[in-house]
Structure formats: C-alpha cells, structure tokens
Protein backbone atom coordinates (compact mmCIF):
# COMPACT_ATOMS: atom_id res chain seq x y z
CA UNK A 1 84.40 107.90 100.53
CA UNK A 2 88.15 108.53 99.37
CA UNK A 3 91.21 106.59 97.92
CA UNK A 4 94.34 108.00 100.04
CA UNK A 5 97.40 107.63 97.64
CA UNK A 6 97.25 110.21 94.73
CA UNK A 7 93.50 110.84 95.58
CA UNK A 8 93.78 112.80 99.04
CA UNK A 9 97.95 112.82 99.38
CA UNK A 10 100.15 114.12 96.90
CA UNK A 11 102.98 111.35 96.29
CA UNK A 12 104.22 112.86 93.40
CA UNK A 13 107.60 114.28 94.65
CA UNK A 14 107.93 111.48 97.37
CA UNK A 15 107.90 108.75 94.42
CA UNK A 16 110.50 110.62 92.55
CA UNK A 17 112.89 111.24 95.53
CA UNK A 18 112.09 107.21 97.08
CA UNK A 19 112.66 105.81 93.17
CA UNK A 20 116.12 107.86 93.02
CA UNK A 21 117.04 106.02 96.68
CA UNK A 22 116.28 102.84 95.79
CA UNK A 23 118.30 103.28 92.44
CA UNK A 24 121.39 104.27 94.57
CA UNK A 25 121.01 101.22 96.89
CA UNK A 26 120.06 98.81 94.38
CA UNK A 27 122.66 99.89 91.97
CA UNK A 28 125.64 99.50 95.11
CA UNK A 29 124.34 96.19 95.49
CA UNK A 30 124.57 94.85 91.94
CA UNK A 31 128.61 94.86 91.77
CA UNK A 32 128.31 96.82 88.12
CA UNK A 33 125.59 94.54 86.37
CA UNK A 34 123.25 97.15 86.78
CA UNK A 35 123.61 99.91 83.90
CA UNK A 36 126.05 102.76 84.92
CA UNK A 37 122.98 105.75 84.55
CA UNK A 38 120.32 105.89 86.95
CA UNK A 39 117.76 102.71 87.59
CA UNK A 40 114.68 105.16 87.94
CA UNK A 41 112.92 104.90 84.88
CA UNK A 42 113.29 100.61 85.44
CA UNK A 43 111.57 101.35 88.53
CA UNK A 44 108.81 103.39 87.91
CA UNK A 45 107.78 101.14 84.86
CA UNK A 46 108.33 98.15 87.04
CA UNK A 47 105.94 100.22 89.35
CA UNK A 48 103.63 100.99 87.08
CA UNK A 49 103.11 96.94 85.79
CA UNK A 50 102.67 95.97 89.34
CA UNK A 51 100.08 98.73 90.24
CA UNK A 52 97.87 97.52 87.27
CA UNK A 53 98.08 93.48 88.28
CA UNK A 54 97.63 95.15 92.31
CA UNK A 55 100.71 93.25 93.83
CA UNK A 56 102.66 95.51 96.49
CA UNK A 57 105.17 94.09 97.81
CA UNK A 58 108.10 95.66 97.34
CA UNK A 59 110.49 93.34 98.54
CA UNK A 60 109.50 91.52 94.88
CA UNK A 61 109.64 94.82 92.92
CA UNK A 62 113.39 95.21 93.73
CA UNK A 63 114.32 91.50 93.49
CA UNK A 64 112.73 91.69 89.63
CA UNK A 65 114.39 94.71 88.97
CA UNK A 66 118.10 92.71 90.48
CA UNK A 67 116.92 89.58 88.26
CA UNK A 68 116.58 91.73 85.64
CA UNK A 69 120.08 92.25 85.54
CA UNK A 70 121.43 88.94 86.02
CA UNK A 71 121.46 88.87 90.08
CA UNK A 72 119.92 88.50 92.90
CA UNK A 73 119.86 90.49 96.36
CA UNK A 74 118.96 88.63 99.86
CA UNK A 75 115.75 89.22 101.82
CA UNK A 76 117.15 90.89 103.86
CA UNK A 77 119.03 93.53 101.51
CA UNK A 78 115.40 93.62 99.90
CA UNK A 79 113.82 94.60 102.99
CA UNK A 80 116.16 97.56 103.84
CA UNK A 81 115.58 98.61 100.80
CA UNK A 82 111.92 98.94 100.74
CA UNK A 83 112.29 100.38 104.38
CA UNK A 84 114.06 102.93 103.14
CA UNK A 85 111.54 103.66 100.37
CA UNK A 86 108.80 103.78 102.97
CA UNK A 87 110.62 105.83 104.99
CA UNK A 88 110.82 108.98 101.85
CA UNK A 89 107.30 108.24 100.90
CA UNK A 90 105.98 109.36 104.20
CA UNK A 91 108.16 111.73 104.76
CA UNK A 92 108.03 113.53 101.38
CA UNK A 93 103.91 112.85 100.67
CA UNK A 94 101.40 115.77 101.62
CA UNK A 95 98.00 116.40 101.30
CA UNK A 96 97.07 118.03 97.97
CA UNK A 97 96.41 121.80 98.23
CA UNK A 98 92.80 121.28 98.45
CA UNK A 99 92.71 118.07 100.14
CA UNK A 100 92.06 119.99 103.75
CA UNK A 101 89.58 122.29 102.44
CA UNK A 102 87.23 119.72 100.70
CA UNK A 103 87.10 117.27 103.56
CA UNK A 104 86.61 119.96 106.15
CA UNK A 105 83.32 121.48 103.66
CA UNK A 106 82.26 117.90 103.14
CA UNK A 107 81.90 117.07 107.17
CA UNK A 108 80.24 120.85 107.52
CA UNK A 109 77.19 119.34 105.09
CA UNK A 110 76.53 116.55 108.06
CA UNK A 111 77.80 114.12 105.64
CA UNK A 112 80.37 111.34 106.93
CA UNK A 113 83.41 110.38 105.24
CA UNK A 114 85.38 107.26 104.57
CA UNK A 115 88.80 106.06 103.45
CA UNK A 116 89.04 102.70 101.32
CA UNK A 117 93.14 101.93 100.62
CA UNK A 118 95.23 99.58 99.30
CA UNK A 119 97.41 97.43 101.36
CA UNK A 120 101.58 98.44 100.87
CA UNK A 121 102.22 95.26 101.04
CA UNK A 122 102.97 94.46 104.46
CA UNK A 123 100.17 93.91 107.16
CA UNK A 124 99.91 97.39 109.35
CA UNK A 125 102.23 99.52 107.16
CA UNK A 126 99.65 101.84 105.66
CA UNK A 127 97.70 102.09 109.14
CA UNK A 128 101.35 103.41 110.18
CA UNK A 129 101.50 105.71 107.36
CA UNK A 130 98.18 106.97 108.26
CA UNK A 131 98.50 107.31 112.02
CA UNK A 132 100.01 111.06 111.61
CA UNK A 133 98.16 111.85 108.75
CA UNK A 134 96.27 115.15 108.99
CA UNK A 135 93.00 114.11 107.48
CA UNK A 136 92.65 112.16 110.23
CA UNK A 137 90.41 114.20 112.40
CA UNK A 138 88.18 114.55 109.28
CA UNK A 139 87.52 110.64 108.54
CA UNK A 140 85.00 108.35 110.33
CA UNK A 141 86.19 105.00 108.91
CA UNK A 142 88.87 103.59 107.51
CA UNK A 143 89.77 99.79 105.91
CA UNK A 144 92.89 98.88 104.09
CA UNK A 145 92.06 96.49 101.46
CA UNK A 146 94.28 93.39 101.50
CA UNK A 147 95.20 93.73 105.18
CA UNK A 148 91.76 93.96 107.06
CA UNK A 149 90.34 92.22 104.16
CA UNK A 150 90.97 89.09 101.88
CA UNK A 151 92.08 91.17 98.90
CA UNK A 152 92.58 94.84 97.85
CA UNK A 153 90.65 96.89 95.49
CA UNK A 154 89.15 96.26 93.02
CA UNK A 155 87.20 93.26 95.21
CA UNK A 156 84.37 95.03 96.92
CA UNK A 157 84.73 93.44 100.50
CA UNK A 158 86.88 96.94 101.13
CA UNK A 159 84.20 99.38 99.69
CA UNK A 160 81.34 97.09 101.39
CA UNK A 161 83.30 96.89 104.96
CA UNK A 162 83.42 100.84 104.93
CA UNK A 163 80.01 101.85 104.31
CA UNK A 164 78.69 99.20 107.19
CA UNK A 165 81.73 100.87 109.29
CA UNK A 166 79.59 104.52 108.19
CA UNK A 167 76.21 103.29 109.15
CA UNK A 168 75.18 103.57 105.46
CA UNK A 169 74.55 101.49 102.45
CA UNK A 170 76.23 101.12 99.55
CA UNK A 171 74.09 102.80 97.06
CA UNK A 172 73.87 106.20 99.66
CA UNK A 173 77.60 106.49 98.93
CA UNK A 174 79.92 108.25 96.57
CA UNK A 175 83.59 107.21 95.91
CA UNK A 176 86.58 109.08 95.20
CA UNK A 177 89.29 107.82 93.26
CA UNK A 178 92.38 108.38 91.10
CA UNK A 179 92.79 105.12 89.08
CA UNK A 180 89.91 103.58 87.46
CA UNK A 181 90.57 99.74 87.70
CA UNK A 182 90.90 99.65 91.49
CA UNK A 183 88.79 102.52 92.59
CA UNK A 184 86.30 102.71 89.70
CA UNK A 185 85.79 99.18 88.81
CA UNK A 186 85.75 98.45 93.03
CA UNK A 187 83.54 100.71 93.53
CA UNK A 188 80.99 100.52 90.36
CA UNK A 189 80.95 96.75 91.39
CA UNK A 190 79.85 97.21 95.06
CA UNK A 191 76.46 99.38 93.78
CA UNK A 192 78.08 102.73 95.13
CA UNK A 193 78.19 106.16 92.77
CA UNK A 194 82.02 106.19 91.35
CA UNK A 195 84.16 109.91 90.80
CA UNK A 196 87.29 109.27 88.78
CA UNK A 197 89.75 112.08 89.92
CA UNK A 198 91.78 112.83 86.45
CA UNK A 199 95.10 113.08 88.04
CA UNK A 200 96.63 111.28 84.09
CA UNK A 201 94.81 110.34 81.26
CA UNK A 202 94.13 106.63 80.57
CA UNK A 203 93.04 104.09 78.33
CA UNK A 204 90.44 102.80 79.99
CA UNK A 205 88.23 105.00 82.53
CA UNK A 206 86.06 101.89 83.43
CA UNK A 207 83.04 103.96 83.17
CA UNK A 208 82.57 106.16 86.30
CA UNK A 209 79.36 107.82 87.38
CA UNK A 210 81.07 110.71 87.41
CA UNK A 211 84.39 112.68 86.19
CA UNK A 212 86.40 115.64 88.30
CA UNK A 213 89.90 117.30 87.50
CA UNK A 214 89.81 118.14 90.95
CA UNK A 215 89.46 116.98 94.47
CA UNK A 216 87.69 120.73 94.40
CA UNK A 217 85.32 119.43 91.50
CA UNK A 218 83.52 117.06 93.88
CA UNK A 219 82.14 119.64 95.98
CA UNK A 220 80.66 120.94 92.81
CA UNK A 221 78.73 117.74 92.46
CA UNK A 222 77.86 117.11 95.96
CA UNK A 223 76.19 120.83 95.89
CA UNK A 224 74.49 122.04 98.82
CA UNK A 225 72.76 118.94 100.44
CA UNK A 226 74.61 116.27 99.29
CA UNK A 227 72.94 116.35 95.57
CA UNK A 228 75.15 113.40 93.91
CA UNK A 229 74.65 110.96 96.65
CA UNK A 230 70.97 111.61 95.57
C-alpha cells in the first residue's frame, strides 16, 4: 500500500511552478502591502506548517498569507486562486522514474496494491487528480483520507478502510510513505508493517519498520515472494 503525493508522483517541480503562480496572483491582489520580491518562500513555509498540523485547504493558506500582510482577499478571489494552483499541480506532477516499474514488478509477484491519500481539501478533488493518473491500471483500491473518511492520515480509519477494500488484514500489509507523521505514525498505529521513503531528512522518523531511499528499495525488501509482508 502507497502514499500518492511525493511517494508515487513527483510534485517537486509542480510545487515550485504552482507556489510562483499563486505569488503573482496573490501579490496583484494585495494593492502593494505585499513585499515587492517574490511571496514563494512565505508560501512554501506556510505550506510546510499546515502539512505538519494536516489542514488542506487552501482557500485558508492564501487568506493567512493576505492577513499576514495586513489584508484580506474574498472567497471568491481565494478560490481562483487555489484553482489555479490545482490546475499546475496536475499538470506539472509525474510519476517518479521508477514509480511505473515498481508497481508493475509488485502486481507480477500476485501481490495487490493499495493507495491511502490525503484529502486536498475539497471533497472529490484528489479522486479528480487521480482519474488520469497512470498508476491507475496498477492499483486495486483506493481511499482518500478526510473525504471518504472522518479524518486524514495519521487516523487509521484510511489505512483500515483499504486493506478491507484488498481482502486482507492489516498486519498482511506493508505501507509506503514519504512523511513519517501521517504515513508512518497512520500506519504503525493501524498494526500494518511501515516503509518510510527518505525523500528529506527529518527530525522525527516516528519509528518505521522499515527505511528505503527509493521507491526501487522496496522491491529489495519485498524479495521474491513477498518476504517483508512476512
């Protein structure tokens, strides 16, 4: 079982090119009390914090970032804003170079394969960003935390949901992640065998079962039949 975001697709570029959007439009809508050089680094602090305490909605990301500076911006200017993020995050995201390869080796051992995500904040957007996705055709289940359930990881109604969804139980699966304190901690609490994917350092690693610099890594521990899930 897989995280999406950062785990399976790179967003790397995407973020960079969506943060430097949302600069411009914030920035045109701020009538000069927003600093004259670029809002990015504001941003991707701002979306750093609200990563950590798992709160996605961006329509409050860009109204802190306006309040910030002494103003406010409408709902409405708040939603075209995050549309427009959305929009460049899709569009610029891909599948890590590996991503393809893995999940095709990993259904080619008999072994099923399941996608627990994170909300984005709005009820059906990430099931939109998924629906051309090309891992598709290589996943058996899929829930999105805080949508089809009450709240997103770390809670383990998300991790527990998918491996019913599988046919298998908790303890039988193996979950790969990128940040330890929604896809470690989520998955560590709901009995299931944790990989933290090293995409950064961090402080805290929440103690996975196991560690992996690379999406390629984990077919290293799964090993010929499936030796990790053992």
């Amino acid at each position: 079982m897989f995280d999406y975001d950062d785990t399976l697709i790179d967003t790397s570029f995407a973020k960079k090119e969506a943060f430097e959007r949302v600069s411009q439009l914030l920035t045109s809508g701020l009538d000069g009390h927003a600093p004259k050089h670029s809002l990015v680094p504001e941003i991707s602090r701002l979306s750093e914090e609200m990563n950590e305490r798992r709160y996605y909605d961006r329509d409050i990301w860009w109204k802190r970032i306006a309040a910030h500076y002494g103003h406010s911006i409408s709902d409405a200017r708040a939603a075209e804003i995050t549309e427009a993020y959305w929009v460049i995050l899709k569009e610029q995201s891909v599948p890590f170079p590996d991503t393809i390869h893995v999940l095709s080796t990993i259904r080619k051992k008999g072994l099923k394969i399941g996608l627990v995500t994170d909300t984005d904040g709005r009820p059906g957007l990430k099931r939109r960003r998924l629906k051309d996705s090309p891992i598709l055709e290589y996943v058996d289940a899929i829930v999105v935390s805080g949508d089809e359930t009450r709240y997103p990881k770390p809670d383990v109604e998300g991790f527990l949901k998918c491996s019913a969804e599988l046919g298998i139980s908790p303890s039988e699966s193996l979950f790969v992640g990128d940040k330890p304190y929604t896809d470690v901690a989520g998955a560590n609490a709901a009995g299931m065998k944790s990989v933290l994917l090293m995409r950064r350092q961090w402080r805290d690693t929440h103690s996975p079962t196991y560690m992996c610099s690379s999406l390629s890594a984990v077919l290293d521990l799964l090993g010929e039949g499936g030796e990790a899930l053992a």
